[in-house]
C-alpha atoms as a PDB file:
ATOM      1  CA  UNK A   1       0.000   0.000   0.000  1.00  0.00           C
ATOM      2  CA  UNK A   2       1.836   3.294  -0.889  1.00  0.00           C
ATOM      3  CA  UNK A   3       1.872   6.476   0.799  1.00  0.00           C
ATOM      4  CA  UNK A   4      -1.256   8.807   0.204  1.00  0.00           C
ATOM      5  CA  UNK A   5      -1.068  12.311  -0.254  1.00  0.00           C
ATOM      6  CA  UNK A   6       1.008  13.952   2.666  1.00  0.00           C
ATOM      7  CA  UNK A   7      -0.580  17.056   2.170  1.00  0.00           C
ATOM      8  CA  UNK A   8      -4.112  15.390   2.724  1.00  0.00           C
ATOM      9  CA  UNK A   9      -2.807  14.097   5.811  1.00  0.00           C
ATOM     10  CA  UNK A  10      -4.345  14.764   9.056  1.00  0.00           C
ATOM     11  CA  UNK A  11      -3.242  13.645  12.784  1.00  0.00           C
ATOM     12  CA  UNK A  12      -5.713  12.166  14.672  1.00  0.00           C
ATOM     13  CA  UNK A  13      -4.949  12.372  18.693  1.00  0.00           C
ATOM     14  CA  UNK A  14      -7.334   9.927  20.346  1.00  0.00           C
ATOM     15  CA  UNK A  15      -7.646  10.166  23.708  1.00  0.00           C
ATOM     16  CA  UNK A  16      -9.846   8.843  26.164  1.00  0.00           C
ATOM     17  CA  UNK A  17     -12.709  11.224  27.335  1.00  0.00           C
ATOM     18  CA  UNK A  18     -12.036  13.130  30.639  1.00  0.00           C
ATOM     19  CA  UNK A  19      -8.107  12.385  29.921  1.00  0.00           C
ATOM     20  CA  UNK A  20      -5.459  15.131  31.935  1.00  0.00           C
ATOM     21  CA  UNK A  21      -4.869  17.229  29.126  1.00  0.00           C
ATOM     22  CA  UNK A  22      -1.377  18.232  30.655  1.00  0.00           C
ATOM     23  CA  UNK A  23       0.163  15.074  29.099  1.00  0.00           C
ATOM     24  CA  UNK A  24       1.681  14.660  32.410  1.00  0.00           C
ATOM     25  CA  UNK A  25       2.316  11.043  32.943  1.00  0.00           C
ATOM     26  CA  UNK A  26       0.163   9.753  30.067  1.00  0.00           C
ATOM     27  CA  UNK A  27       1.460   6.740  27.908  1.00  0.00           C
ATOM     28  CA  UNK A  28       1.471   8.324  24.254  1.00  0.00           C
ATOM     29  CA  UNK A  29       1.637   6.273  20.981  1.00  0.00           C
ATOM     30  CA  UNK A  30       2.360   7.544  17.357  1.00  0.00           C
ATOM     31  CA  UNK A  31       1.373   5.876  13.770  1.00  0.00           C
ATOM     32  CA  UNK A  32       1.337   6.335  10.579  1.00  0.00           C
ATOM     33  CA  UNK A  33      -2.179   4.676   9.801  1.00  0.00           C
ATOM     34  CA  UNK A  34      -1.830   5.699   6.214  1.00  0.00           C
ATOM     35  CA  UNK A  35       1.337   2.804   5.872  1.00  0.00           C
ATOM     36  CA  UNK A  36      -0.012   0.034   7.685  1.00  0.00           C
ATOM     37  CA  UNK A  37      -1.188  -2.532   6.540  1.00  0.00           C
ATOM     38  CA  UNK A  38      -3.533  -5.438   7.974  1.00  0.00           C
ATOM     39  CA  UNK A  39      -1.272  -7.054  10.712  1.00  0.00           C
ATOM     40  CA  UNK A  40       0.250  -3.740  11.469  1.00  0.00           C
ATOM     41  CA  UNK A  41      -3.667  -2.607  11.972  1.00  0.00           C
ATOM     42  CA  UNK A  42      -4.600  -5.592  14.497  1.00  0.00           C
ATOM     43  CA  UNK A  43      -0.524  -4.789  16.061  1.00  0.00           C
ATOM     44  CA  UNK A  44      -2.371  -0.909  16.938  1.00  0.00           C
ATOM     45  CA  UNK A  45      -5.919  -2.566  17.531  1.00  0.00           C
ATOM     46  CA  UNK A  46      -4.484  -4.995  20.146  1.00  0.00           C
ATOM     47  CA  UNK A  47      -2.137  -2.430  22.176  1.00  0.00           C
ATOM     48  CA  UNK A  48      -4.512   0.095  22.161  1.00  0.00           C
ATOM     49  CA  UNK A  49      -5.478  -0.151  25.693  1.00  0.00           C
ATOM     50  CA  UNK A  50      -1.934  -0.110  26.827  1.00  0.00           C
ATOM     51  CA  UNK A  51      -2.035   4.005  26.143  1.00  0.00           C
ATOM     52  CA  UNK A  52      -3.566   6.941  26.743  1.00  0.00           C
ATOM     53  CA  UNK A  53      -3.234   9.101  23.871  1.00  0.00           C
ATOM     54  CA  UNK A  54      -3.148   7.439  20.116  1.00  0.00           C
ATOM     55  CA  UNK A  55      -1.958   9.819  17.483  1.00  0.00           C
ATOM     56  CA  UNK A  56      -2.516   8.376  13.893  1.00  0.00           C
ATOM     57  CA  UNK A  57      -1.705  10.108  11.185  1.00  0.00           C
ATOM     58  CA  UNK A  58      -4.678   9.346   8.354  1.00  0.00           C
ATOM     59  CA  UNK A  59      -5.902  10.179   4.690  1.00  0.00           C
ATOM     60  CA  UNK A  60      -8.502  13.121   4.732  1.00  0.00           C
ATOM     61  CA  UNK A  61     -10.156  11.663   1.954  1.00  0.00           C
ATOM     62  CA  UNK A  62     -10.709   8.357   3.514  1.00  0.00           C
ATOM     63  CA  UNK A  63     -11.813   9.787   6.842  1.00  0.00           C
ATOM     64  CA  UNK A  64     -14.843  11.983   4.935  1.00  0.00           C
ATOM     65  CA  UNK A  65     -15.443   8.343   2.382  1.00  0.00           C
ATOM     66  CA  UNK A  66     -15.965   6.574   5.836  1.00  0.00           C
ATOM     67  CA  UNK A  67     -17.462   8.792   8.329  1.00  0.00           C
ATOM     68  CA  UNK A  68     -20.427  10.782   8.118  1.00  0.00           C
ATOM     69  CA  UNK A  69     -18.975  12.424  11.285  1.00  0.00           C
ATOM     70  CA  UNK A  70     -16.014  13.712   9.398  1.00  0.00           C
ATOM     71  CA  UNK A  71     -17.815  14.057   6.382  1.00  0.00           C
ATOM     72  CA  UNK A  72     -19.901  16.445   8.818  1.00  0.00           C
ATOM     73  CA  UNK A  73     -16.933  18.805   9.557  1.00  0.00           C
ATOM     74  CA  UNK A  74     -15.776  19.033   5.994  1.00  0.00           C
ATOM     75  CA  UNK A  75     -17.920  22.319   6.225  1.00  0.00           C
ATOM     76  CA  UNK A  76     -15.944  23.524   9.215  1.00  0.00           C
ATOM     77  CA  UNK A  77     -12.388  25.159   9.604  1.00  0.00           C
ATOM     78  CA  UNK A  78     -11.549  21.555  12.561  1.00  0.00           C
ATOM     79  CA  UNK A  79     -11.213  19.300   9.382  1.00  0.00           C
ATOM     80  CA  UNK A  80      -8.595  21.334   7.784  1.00  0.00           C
ATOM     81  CA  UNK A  81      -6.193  21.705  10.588  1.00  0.00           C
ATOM     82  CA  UNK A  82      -2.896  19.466  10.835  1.00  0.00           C
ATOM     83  CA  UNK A  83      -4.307  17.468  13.963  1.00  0.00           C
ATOM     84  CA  UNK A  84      -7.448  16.712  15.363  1.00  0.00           C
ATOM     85  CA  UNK A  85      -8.714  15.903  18.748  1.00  0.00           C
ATOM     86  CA  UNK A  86     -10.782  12.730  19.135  1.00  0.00           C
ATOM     87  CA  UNK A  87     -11.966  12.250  22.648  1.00  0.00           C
ATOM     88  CA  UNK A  88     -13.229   8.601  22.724  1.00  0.00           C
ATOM     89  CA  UNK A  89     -11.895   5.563  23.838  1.00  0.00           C
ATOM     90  CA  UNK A  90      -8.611   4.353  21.663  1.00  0.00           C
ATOM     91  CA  UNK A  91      -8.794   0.812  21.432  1.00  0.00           C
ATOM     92  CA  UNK A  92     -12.420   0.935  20.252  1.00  0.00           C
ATOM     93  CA  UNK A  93     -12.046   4.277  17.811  1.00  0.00           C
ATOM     94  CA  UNK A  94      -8.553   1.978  16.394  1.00  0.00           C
ATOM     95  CA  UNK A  95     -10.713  -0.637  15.286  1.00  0.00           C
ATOM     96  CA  UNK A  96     -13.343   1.955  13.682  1.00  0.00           C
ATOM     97  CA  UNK A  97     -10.221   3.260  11.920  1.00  0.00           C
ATOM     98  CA  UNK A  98      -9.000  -0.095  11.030  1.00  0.00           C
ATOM     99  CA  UNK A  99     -12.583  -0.742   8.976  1.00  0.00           C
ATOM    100  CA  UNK A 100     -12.128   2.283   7.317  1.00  0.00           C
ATOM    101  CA  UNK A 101      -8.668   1.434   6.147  1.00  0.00           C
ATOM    102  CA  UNK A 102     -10.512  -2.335   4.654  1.00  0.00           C
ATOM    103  CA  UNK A 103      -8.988  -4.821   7.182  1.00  0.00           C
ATOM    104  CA  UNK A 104     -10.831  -7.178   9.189  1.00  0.00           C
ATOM    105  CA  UNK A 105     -11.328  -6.926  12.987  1.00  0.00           C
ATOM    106  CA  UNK A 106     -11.892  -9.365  15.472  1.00  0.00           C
ATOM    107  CA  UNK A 107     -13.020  -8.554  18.779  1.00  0.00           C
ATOM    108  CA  UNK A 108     -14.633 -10.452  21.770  1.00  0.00           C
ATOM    109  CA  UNK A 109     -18.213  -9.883  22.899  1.00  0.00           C
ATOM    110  CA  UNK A 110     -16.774  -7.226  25.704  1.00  0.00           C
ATOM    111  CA  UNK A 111     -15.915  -4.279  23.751  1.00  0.00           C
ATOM    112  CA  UNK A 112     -19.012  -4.801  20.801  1.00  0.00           C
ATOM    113  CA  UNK A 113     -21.359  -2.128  22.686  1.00  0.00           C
ATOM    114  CA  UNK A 114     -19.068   0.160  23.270  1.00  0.00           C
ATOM    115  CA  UNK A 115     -17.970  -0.123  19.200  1.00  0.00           C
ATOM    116  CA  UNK A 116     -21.592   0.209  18.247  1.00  0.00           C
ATOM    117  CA  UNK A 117     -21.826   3.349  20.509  1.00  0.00           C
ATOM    118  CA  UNK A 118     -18.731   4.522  18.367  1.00  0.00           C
ATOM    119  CA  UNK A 119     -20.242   2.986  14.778  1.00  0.00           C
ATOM    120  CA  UNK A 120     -23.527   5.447  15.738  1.00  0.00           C
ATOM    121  CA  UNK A 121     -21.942   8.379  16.847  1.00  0.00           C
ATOM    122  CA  UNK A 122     -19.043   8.470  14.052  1.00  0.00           C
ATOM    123  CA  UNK A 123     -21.272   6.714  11.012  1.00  0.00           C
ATOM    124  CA  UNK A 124     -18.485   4.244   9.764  1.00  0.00           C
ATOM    125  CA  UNK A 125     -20.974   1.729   7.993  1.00  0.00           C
ATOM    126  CA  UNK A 126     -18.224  -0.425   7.635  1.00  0.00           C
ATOM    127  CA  UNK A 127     -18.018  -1.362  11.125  1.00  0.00           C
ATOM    128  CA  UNK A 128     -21.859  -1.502  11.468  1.00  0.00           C
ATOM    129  CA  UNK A 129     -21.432  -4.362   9.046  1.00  0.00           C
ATOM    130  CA  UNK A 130     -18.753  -6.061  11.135  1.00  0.00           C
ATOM    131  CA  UNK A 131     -20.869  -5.672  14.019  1.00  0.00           C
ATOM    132  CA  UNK A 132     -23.707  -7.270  12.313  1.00  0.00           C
ATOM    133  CA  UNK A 133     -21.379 -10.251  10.850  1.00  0.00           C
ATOM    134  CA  UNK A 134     -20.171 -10.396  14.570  1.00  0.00           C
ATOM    135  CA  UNK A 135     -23.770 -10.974  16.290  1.00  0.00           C
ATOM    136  CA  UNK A 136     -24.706 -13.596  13.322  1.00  0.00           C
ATOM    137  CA  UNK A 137     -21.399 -15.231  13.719  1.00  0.00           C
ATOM    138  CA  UNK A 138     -21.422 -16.058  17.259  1.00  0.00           C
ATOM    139  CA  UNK A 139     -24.366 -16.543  18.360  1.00  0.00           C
ATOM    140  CA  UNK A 140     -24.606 -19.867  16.292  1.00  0.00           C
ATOM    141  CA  UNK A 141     -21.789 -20.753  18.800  1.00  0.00           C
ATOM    142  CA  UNK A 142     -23.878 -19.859  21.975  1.00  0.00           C
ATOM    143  CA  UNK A 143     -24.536 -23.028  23.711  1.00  0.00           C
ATOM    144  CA  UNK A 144     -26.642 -23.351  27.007  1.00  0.00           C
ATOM    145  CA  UNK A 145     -23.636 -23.412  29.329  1.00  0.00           C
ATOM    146  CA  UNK A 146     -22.253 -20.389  28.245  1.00  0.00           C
ATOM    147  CA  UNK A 147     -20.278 -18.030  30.706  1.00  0.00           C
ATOM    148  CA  UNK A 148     -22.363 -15.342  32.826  1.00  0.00           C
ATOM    149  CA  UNK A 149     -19.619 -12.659  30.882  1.00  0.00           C
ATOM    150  CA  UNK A 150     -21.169 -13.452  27.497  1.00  0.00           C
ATOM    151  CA  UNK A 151     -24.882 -13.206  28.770  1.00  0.00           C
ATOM    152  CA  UNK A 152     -23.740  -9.657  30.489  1.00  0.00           C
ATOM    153  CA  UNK A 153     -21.818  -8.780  27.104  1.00  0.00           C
ATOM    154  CA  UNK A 154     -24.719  -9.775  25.122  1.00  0.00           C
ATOM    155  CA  UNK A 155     -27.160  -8.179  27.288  1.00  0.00           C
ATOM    156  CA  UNK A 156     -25.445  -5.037  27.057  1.00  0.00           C
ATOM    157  CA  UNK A 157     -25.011  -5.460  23.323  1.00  0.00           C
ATOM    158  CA  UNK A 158     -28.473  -5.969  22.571  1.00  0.00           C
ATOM    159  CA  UNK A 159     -29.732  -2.739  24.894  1.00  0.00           C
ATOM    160  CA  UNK A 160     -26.979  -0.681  23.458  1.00  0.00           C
ATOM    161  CA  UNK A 161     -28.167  -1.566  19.628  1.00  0.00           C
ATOM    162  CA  UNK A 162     -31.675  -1.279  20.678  1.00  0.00           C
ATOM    163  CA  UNK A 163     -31.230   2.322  21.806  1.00  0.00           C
ATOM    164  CA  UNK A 164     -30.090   3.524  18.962  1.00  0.00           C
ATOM    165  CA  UNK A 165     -32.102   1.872  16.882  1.00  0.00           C
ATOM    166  CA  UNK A 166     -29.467  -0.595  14.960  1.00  0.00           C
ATOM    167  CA  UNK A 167     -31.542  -4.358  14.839  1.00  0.00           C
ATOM    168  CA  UNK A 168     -28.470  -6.931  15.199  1.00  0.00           C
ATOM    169  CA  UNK A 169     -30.663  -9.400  16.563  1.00  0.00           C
ATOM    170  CA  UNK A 170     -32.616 -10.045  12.899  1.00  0.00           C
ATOM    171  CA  UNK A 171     -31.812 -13.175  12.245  1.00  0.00           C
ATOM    172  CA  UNK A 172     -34.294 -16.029  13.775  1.00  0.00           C
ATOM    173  CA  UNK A 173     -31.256 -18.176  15.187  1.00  0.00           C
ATOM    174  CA  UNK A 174     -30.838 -15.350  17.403  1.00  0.00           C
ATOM    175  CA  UNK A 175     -34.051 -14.380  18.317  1.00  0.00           C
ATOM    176  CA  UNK A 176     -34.179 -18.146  19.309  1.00  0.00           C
ATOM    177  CA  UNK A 177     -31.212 -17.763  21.533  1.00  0.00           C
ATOM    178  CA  UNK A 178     -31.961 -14.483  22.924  1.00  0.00           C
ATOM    179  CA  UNK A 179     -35.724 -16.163  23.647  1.00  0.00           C
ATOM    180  CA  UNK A 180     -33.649 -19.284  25.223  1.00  0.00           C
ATOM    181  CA  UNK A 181     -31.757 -16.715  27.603  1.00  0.00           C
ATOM    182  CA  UNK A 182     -34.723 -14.772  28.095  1.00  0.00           C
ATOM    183  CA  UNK A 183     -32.944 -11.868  27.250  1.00  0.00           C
ATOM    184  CA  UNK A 184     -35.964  -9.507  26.367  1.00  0.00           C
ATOM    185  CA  UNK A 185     -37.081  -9.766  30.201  1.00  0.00           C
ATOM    186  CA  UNK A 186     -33.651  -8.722  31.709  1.00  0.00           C
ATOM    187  CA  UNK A 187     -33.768  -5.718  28.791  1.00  0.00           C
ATOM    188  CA  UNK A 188     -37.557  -4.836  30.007  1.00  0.00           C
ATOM    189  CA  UNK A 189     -35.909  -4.672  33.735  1.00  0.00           C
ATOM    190  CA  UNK A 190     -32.967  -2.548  32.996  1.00  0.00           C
END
């Protein structure tokens, strides 16, 4: 994959909301997203969580083809500065990034509501689509037995998609399952 335009660059610092903007003791990471390729993508994806600040350095372009969010400040001076802030969670906003850029994600059942909370509030229909591939995936592997976690994760999966209107749950293998786990009881009492 070559180099894109370096004057369509911008740097994206992702940092975690309510993060000490001093930089004082905060674990700081730098990229070029716009090189990487898939490996070097799940490399970012997986260490994510060891830092505070991510700064990736991405196409403009791709980040308006991708995003409605972006796509939203194309009107605005904030999309034509050299850097911009993104105050959101860095593991989770590295694998919306990651979709973007074409490569495949994997991720467990623990950090899917807080990507589609990311997918709705930054429009990156290519990670509703992983989402959705995600939910239809695994839940043919749900089995009876299956760890309290994964009911909590897909509890909070299913009330995080249903609040923003995103139906993951379509298919009738999972309605099934969620109907074995009574699932749409514990959503009525939350």
């Amino acid at each position: 994959m070559g180099k894109e335009d370096a004057s369509n660059a911008v740097l994206l610092v992702i940092s975690q909301v309510g993060c000490d903007e001093s930089g004082a003791g905060r674990l700081t990471m730098v990229v070029d997203g716009r090189e990487m390729g898939s490996e070097e993508w799940r490399s970012l994806v997986a260490e994510a969580e060891n830092f505070d600040v991510i700064s990736v350095r991405v196409d403009r372009e791709r980040l308006l083809e991708h995003s409605t969010y972006f796509r939203s400040l194309e009107n605005f001076s904030e999309l034509n500065r050299e850097s911009l802030n993104v105050n959101w969670d860095p593991p989770i906003f590295c694998i919306l990034l990651q979709c973007m850029h074409g490569f495949q994600s994997s991720f467990s059942s623990c950090v899917i509501a807080r990507l589609i909370q990311a997918v709705d509030y930054f429009g990156v229909d290519e990670a509703i689509t992983r989402c959705k591939n995600w939910v239809d995936s695994e839940m043919c592997n749900v089995r009876c037995g299956t760890e309290d976690d994964f009911l909590s994760d897909l509890l909070s999966i299913w009330s995080t998609a249903t609040e923003i209107g995103l139906d993951l749950f379509q298919s009738s293998h999972e309605l099934n399952i969620c109907s074995l786990f009574d699932l749409t009881s514990l959503v009525a009492s939350v």
